[in-house]
Protein backbone atom coordinates (compact mmCIF):
# COMPACT_ATOMS: atom_id res chain seq x y z
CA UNK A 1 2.78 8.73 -0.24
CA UNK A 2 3.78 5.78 1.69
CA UNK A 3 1.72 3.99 4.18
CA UNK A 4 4.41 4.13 7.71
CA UNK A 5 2.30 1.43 9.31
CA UNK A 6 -1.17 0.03 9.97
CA UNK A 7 -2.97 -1.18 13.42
CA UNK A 8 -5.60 -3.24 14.47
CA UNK A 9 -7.23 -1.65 17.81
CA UNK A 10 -10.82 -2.83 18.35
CA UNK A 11 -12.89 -2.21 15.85
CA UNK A 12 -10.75 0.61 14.49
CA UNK A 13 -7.85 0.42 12.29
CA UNK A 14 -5.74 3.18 12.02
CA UNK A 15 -3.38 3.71 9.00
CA UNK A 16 -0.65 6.18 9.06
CA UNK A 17 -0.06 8.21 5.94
CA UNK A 18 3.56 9.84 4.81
CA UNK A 19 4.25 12.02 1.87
CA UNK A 20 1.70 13.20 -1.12
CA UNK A 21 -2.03 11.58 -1.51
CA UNK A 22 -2.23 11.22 -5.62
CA UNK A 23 -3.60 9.40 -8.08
CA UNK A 24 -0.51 7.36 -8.23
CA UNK A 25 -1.02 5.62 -4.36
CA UNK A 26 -4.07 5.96 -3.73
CA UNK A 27 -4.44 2.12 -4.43
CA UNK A 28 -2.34 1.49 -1.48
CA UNK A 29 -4.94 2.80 0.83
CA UNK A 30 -7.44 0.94 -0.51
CA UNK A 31 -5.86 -2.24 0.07
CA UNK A 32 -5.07 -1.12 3.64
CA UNK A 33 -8.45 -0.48 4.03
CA UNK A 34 -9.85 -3.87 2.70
CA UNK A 35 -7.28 -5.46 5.15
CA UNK A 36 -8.76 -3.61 8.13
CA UNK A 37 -11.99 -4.49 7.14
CA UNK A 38 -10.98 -8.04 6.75
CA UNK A 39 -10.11 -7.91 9.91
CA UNK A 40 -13.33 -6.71 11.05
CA UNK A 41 -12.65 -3.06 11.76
CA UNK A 42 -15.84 -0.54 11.66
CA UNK A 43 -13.94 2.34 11.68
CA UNK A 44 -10.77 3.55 9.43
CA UNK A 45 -9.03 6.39 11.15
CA UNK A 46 -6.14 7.76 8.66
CA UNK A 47 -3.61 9.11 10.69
CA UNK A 48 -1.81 12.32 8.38
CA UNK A 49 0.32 13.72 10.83
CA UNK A 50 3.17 13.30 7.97
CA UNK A 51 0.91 13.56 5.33
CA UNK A 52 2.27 16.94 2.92
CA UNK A 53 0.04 17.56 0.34
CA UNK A 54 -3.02 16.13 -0.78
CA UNK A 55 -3.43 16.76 -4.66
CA UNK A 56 -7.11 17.12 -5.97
CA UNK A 57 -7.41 14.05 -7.18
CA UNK A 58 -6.48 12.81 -3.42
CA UNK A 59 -9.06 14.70 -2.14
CA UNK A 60 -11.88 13.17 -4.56
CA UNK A 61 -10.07 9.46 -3.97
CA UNK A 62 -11.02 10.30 0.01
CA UNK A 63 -14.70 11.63 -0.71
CA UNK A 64 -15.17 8.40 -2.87
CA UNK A 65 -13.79 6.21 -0.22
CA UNK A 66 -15.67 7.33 1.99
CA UNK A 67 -18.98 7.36 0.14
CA UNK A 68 -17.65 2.87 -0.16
CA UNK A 69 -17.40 3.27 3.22
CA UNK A 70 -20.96 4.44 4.57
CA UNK A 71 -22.14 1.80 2.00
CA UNK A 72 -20.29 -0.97 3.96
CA UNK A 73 -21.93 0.71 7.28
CA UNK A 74 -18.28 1.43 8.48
CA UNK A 75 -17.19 5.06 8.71
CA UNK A 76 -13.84 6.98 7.96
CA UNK A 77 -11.97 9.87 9.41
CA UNK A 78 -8.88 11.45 9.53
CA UNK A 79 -6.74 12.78 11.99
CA UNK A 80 -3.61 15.26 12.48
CA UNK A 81 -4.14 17.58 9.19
CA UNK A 82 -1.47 19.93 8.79
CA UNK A 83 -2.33 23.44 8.32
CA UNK A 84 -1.83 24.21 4.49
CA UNK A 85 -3.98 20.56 4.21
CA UNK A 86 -6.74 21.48 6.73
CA UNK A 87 -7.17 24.99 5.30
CA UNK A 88 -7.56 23.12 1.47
CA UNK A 89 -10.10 21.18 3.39
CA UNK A 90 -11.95 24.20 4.22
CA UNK A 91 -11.75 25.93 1.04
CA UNK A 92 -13.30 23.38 -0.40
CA UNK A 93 -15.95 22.55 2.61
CA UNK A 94 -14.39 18.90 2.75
CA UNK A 95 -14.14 19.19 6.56
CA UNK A 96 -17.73 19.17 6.61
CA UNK A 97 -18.16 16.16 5.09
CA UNK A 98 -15.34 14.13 6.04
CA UNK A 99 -14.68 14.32 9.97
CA UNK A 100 -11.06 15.90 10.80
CA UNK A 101 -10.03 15.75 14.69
CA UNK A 102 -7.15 17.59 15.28
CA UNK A 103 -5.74 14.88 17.12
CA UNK A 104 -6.31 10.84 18.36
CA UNK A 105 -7.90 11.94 21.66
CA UNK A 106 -10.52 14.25 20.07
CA UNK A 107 -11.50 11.23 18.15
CA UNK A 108 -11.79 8.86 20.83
CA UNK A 109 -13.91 11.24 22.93
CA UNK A 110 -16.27 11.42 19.75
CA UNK A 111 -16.77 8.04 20.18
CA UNK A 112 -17.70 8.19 23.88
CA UNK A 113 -20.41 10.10 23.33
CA UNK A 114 -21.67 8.14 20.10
C-alpha cells in the first residue's frame, strides 16, 4: 500500500490509499494521520478508491485506529470501498462500526446534517 497523496480541507484531511492495507504499511497511515492532526484536522477521511485488498490484520490496524481516534475526540471514515473490500466489511460487520460512504459526496452530506 502506498499513500497517493494527502490534503488538508478544513478540518478534514483526506488520505488516499493505493495497493494492499498490511501489517507491513500500516505505519504509514499512522504518520499521515498524526500529520493531519497536527494540522488540526477533526476528521480523517481515507479515500480507498485504489485500495485492493485489505488483509486481516489491516482490518484490525483500522478498528484500532479508530478506537485512538474517538479517544482524541476526532473521528475516521472511509470512502470508495471496492466491492470484494466492502463485502469483507460486511462479513465481518465492520461497516457497522466503521462508517463507509460509497463516495465523497455521501460523506459531506453526513456532515450537513451532523
Amino acid at each position: 500500500m502506498m499513500i497517493t497523496n494527502c490534503v488538508l480541507e478544513g478540518e478534514i484531511y483526506h488520505i488516499y490509499l493505493r495497493g494492499t492495507l498490511d501489517s507491513t504499511n500500516a505505519n504509514a497511515i499512522v504518520t499521515a494521520v498524526r500529520q493531519g492532526l497536527q494540522a488540526g484536522a477533526t476528521e480523517i477521511w481515507v479515500d480507498c478508491k485504489q485500495l485492493d485488498e485489505i488483509c486481516p490484520i489491516g482490518l484490525e490496524f483500522l478498528t484500532l485506529l479508530q478506537h485512538w481516534l474517538q479517544e482524541q475526540r476526532k473521528s475516521l471514515l472511509l470512502l470508495h470501498l471496492n466491492h470484494t473490500i466492502m463485502q469483507l466489511f460486511q462479513r465481518v460487520q465492520l461497516d457497522a462500526t466503521l462508517p463507509v460512504y460509497p463516495t465523497i459526496e455521501s460523506a459531506y452530506n453526513k456532515r450537513l446534517f451532523i
